[in-house]
C-alpha atoms as a PDB file:
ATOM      1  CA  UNK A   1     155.548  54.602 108.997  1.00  0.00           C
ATOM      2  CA  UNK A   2     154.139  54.927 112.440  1.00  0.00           C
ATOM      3  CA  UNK A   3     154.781  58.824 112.574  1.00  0.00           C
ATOM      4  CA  UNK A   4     152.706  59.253 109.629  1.00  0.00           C
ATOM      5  CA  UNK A   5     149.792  57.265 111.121  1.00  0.00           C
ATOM      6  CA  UNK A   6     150.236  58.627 114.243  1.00  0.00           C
ATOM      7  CA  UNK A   7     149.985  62.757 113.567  1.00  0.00           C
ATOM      8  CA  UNK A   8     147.461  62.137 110.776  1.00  0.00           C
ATOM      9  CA  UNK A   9     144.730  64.446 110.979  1.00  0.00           C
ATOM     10  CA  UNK A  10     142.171  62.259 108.538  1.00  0.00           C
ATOM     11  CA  UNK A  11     140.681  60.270 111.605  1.00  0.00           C
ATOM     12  CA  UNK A  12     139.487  63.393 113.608  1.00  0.00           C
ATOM     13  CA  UNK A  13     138.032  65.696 110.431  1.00  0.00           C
ATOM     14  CA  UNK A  14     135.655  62.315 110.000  1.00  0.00           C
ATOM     15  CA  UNK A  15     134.870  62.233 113.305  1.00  0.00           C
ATOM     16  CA  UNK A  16     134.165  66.036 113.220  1.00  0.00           C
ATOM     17  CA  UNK A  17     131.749  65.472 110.131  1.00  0.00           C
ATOM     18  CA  UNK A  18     130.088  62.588 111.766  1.00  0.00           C
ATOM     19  CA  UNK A  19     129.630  64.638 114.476  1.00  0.00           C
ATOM     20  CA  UNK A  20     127.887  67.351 112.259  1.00  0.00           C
ATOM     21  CA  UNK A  21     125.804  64.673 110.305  1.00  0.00           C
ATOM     22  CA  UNK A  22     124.192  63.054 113.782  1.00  0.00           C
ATOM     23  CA  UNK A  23     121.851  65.819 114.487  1.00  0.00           C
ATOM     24  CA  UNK A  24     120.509  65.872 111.232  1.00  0.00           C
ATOM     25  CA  UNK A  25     120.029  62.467 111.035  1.00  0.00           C
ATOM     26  CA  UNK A  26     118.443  62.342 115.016  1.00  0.00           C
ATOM     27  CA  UNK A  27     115.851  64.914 113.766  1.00  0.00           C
ATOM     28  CA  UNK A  28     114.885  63.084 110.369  1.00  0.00           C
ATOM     29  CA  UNK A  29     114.835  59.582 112.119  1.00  0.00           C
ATOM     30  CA  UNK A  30     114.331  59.994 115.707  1.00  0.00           C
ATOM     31  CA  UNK A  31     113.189  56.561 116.527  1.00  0.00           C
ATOM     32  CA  UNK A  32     116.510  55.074 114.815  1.00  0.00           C
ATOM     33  CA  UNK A  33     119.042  56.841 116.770  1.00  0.00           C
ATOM     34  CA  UNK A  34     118.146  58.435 119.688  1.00  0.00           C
ATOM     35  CA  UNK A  35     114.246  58.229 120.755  1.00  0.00           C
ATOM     36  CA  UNK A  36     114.367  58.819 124.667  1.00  0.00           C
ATOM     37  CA  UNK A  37     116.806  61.714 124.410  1.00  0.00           C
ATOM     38  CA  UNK A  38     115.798  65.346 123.641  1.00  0.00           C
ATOM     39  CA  UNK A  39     117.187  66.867 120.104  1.00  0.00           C
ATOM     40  CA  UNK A  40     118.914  69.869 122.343  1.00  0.00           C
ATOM     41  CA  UNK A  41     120.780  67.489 123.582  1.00  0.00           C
ATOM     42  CA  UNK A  42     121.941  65.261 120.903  1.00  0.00           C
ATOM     43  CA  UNK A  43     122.418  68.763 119.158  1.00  0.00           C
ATOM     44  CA  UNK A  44     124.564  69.745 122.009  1.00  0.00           C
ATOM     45  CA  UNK A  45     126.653  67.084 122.951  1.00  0.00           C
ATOM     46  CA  UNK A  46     127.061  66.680 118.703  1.00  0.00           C
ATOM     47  CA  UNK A  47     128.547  70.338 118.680  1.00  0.00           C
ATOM     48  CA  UNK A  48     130.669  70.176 121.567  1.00  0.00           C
ATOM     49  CA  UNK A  49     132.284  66.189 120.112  1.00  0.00           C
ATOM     50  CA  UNK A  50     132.773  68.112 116.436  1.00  0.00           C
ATOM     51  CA  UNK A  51     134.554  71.369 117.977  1.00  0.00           C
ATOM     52  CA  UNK A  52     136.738  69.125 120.003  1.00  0.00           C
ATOM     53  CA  UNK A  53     137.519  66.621 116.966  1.00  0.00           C
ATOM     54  CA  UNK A  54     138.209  69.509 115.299  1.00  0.00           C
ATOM     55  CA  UNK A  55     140.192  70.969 117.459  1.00  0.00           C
ATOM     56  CA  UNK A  56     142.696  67.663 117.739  1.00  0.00           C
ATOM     57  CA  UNK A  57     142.319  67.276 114.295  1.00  0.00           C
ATOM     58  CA  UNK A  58     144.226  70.803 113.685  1.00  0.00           C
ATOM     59  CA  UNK A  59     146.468  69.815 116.314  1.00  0.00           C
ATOM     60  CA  UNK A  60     147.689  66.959 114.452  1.00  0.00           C
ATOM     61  CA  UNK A  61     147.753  68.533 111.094  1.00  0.00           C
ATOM     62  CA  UNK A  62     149.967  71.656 112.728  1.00  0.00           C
ATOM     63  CA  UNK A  63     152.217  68.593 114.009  1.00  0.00           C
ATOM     64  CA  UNK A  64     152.654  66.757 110.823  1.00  0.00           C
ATOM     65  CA  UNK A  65     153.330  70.389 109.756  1.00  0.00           C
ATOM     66  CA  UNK A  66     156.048  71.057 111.913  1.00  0.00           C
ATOM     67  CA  UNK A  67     157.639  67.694 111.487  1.00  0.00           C
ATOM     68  CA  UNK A  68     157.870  68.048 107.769  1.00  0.00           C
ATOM     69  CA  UNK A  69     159.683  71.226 107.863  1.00  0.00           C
ATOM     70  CA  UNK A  70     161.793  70.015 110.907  1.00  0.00           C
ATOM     71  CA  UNK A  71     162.605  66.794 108.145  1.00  0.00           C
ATOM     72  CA  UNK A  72     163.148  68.918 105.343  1.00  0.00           C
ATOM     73  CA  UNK A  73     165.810  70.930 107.316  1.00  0.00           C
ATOM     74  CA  UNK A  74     167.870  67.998 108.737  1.00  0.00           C
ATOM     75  CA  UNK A  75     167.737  66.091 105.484  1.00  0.00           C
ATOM     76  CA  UNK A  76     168.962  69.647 103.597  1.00  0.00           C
ATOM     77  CA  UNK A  77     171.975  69.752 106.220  1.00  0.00           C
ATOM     78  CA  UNK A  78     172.873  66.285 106.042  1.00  0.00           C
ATOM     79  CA  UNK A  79     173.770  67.073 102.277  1.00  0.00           C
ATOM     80  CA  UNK A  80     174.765  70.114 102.607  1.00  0.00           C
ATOM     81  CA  UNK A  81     177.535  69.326 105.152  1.00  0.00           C
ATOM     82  CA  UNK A  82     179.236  66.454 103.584  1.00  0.00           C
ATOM     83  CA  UNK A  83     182.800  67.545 101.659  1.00  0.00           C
ATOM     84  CA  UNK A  84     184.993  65.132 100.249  1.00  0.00           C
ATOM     85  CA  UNK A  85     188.635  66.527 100.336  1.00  0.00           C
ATOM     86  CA  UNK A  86     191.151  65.537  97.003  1.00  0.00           C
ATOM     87  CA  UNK A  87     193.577  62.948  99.826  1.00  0.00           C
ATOM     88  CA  UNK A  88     191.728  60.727 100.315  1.00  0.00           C
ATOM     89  CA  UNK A  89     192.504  57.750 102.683  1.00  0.00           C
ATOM     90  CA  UNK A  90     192.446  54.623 101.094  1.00  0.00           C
ATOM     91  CA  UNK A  91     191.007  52.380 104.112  1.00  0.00           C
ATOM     92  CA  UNK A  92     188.132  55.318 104.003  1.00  0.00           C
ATOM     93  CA  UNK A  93     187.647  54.554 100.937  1.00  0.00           C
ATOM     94  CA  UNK A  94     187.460  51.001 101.325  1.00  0.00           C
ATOM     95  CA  UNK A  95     185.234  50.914 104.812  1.00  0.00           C
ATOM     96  CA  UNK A  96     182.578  53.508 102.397  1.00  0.00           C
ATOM     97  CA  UNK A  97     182.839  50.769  99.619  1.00  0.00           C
ATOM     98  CA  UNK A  98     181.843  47.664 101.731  1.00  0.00           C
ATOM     99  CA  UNK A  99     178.871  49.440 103.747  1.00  0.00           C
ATOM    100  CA  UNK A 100     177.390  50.471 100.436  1.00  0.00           C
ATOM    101  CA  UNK A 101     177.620  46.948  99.294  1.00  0.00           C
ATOM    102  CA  UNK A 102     175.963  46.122 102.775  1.00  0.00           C
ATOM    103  CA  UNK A 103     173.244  48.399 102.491  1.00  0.00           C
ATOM    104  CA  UNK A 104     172.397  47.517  98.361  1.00  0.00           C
ATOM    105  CA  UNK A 105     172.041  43.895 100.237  1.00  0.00           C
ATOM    106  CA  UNK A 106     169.585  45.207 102.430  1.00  0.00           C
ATOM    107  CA  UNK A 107     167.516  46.969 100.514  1.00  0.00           C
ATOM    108  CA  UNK A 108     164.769  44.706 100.898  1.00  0.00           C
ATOM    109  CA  UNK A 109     164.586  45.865 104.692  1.00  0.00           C
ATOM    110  CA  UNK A 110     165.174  49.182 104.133  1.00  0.00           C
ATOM    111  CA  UNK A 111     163.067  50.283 101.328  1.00  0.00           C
ATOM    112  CA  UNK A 112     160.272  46.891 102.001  1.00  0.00           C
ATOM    113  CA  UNK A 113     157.408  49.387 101.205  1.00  0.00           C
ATOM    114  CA  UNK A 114     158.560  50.227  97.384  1.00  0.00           C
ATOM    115  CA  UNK A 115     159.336  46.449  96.209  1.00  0.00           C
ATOM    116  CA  UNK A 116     163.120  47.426  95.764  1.00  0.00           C
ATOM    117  CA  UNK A 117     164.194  45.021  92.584  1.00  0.00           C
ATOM    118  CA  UNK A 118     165.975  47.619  91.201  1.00  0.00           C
ATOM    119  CA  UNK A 119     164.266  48.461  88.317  1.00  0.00           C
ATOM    120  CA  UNK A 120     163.712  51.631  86.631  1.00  0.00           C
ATOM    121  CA  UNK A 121     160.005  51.132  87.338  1.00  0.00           C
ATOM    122  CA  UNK A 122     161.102  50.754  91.207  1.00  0.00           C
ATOM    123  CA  UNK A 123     162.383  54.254  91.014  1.00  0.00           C
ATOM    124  CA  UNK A 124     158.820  55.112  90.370  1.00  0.00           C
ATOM    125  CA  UNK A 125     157.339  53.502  93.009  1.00  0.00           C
ATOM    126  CA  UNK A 126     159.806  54.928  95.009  1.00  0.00           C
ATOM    127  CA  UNK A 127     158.992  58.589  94.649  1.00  0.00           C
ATOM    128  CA  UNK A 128     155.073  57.326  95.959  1.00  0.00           C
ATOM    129  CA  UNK A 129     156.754  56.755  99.108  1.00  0.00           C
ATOM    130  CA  UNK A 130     158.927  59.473 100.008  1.00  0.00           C
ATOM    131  CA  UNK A 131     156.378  61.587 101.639  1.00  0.00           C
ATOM    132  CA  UNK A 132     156.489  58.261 104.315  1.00  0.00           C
ATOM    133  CA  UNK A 133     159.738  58.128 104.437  1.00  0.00           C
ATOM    134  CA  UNK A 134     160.219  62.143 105.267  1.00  0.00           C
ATOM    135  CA  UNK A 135     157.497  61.411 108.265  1.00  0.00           C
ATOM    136  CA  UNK A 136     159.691  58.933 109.722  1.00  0.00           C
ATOM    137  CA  UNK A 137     162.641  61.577 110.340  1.00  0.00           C
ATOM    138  CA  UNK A 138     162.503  63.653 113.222  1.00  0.00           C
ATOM    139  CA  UNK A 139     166.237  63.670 114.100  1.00  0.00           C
ATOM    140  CA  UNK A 140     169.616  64.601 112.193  1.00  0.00           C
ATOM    141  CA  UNK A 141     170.499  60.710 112.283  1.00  0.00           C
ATOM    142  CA  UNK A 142     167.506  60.107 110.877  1.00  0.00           C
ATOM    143  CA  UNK A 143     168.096  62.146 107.942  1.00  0.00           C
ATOM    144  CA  UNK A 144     170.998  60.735 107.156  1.00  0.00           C
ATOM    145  CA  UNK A 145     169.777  56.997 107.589  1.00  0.00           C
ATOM    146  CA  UNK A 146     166.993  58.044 105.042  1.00  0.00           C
ATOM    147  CA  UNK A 147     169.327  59.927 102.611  1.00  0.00           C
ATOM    148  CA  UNK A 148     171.797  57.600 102.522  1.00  0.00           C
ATOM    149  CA  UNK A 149     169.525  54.408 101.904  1.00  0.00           C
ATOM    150  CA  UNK A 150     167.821  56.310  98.982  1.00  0.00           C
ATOM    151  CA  UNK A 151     170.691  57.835  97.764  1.00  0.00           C
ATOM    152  CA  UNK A 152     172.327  54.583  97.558  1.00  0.00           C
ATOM    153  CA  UNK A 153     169.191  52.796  95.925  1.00  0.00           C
ATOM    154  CA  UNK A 154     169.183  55.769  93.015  1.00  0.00           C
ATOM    155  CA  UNK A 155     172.504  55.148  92.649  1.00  0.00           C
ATOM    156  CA  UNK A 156     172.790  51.756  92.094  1.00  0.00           C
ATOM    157  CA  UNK A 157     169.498  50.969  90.206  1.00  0.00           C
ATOM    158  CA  UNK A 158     171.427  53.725  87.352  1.00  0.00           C
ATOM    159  CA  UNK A 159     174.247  51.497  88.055  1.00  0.00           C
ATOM    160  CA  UNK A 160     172.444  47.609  87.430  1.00  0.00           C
ATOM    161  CA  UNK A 161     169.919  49.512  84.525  1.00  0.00           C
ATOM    162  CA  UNK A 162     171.987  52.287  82.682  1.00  0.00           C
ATOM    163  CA  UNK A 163     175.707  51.295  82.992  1.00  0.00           C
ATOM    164  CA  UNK A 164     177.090  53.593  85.657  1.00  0.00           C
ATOM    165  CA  UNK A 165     179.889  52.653  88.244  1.00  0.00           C
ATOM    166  CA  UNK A 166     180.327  53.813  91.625  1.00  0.00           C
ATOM    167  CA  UNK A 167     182.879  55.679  92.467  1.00  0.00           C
ATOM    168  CA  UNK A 168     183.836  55.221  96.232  1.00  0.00           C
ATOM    169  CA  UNK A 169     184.985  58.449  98.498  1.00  0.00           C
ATOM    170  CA  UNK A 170     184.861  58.949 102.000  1.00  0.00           C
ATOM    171  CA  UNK A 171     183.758  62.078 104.395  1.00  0.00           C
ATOM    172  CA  UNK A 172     185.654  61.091 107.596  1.00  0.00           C
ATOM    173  CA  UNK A 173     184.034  63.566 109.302  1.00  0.00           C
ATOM    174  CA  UNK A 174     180.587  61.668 108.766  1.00  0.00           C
ATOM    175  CA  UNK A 175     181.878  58.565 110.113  1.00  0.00           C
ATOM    176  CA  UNK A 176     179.118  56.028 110.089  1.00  0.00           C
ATOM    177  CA  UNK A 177     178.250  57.736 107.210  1.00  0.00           C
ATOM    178  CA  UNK A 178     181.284  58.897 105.133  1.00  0.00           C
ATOM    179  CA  UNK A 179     179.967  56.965 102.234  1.00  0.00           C
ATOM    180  CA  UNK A 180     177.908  59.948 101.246  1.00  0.00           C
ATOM    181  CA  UNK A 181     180.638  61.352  99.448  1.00  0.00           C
ATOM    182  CA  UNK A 182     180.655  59.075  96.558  1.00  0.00           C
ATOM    183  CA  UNK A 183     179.458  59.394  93.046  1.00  0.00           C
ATOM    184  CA  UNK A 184     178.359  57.182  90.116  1.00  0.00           C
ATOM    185  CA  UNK A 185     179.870  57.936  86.441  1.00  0.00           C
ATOM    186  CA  UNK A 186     179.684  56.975  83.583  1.00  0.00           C
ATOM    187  CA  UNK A 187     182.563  58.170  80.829  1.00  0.00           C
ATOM    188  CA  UNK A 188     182.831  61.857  81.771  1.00  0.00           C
ATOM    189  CA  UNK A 189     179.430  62.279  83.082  1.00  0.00           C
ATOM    190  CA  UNK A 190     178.711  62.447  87.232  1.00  0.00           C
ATOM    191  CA  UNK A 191     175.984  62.115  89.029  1.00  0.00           C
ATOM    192  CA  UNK A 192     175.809  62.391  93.274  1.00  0.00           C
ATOM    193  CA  UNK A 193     172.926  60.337  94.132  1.00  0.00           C
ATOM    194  CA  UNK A 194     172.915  61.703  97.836  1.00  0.00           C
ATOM    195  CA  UNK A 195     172.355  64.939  96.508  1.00  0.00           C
ATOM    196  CA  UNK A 196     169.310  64.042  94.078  1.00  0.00           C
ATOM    197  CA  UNK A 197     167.877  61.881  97.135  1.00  0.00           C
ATOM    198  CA  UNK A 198     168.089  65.099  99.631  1.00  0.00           C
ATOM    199  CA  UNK A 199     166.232  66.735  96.464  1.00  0.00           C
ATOM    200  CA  UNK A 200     163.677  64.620  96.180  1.00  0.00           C
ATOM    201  CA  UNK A 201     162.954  63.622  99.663  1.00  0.00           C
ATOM    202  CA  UNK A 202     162.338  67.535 100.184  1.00  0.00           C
ATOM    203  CA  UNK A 203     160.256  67.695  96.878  1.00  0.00           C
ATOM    204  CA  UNK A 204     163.026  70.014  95.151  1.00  0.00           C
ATOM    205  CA  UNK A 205     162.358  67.440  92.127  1.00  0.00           C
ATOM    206  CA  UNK A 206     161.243  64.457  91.184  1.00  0.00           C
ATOM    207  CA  UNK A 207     162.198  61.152  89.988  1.00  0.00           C
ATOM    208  CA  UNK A 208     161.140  61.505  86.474  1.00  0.00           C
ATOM    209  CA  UNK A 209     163.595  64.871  85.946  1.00  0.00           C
ATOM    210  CA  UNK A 210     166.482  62.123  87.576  1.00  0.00           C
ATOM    211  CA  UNK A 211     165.897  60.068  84.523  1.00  0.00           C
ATOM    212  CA  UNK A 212     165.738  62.872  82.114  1.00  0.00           C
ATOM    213  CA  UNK A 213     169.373  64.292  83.551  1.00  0.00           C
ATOM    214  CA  UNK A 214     170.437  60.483  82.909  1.00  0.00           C
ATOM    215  CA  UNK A 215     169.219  60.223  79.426  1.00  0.00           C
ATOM    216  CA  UNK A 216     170.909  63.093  78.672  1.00  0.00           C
ATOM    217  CA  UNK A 217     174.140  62.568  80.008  1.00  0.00           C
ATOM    218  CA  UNK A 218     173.896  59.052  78.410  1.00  0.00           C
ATOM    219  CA  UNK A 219     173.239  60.589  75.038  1.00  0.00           C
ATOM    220  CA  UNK A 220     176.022  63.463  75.193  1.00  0.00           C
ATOM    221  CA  UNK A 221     178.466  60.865  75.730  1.00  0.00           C
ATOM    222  CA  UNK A 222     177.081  59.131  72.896  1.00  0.00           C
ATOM    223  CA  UNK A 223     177.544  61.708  70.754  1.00  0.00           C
ATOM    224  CA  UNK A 224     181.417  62.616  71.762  1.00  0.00           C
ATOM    225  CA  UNK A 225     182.053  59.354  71.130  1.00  0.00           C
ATOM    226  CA  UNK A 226     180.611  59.166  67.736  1.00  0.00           C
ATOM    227  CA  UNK A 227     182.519  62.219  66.861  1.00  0.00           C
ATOM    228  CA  UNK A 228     185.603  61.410  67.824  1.00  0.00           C
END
């Protein structure tokens, strides 16, 4: 979270409006703030504090600017450039099998800001803290790290709460993080977590449209089944 704290503008626009309130408050209550000093120059050195609050205040907003669209482009590659060929080597398999178990164990370090119990509900409180976690990436690893711990959080919450399996594949060429290639299904119907977390880290969509696709998968299959 400290990137988010740290380019926020919010602390230099209040200064810039304090700045803009003392002068009117020196000249309606001179003897409270500032009795043995002329009102030019509280007027003065007020203008010249709230131009240069201002001024840093753009500075960070421009930053947090850039950043975002910097994230928004490394998390959009780091889905885009994963490909899971049809041989697939079983010890790749495997090795992306066992770190997703790893990292559904550590989901209470990973995700400690949302509460992660995996509950449907969590998913909710996960989507309030996206924007934080988009802040925090500023490198390609980074996007990955942040994809793949949400990806794998969607994924197994529709797993522990709607009856969906994971289906383990590997992207060798991701190494670290060949995991990214796997899926969750359930009967016919897929669903690539990865690619729903790159979508909703970037704001493409939302968490709510993530259960709607669900529902409706789950109810589809319903229905074949009760035809057949």
């Amino acid at each position: 979270m400290s990137n988010s704290k740290l380019y926020s503008p919010a602390p230099y626009f209040f200064l810039t409006a304090l700045c803009g309130l003392i002068p009117v408050l020196n000249n309606k209550y001179p003897s409270a703030f500032f009795p043995s000093v002329s009102p030019g120059l509280v007027e003065l050195l007020a203008v010249g504090g709230g131009i240069a609050a201002a001024a840093l205040g753009f500075a960070r907003l421009w930053a947090r600017l850039v950043q975002r669209e910097g994230a928004v482009d490394f998390v959009r590659k780091a889905v885009e450039n994963r490909k899971s060929s049809p041989e697939q080597d079983q010890n790749e398999v495997v090795n992306a099998g066992r770190i997703i178990s790893r990292l559904v164990r550590n989901a209470d370090e990973d995700l400690r800001e949302m509460n992660p119990d995996f509950t449907l509900d969590s998913l909710r409180r996960l989507q309030k803290v996206l924007p934080e976690l988009l802040a925090e990436i500023e490198t390609q690893e980074d996007a990955l790290i942040r994809t793949g711990v949400v990806g794998i959080y969607l994924g197994e919450v529709l797993c522990r709460q709607s009856g969906w399996q994971w289906f383990f594949r590997a992207d060798a060429s991701l190494k670290q993080f060949s995991y990214m290639a796997s899926v969750i299904r359930k009967g016919s119907g897929e669903l690539d977590p990865f690619a729903w977390a790159g979508d909703l880290l970037t704001g493409k969509r939302k968490v709510s449209e993530l259960l709607g696709k669900e529902k409706t998968i789950f109810t589809t299959e319903a229905q074949e089944h009760g035809e057949k």
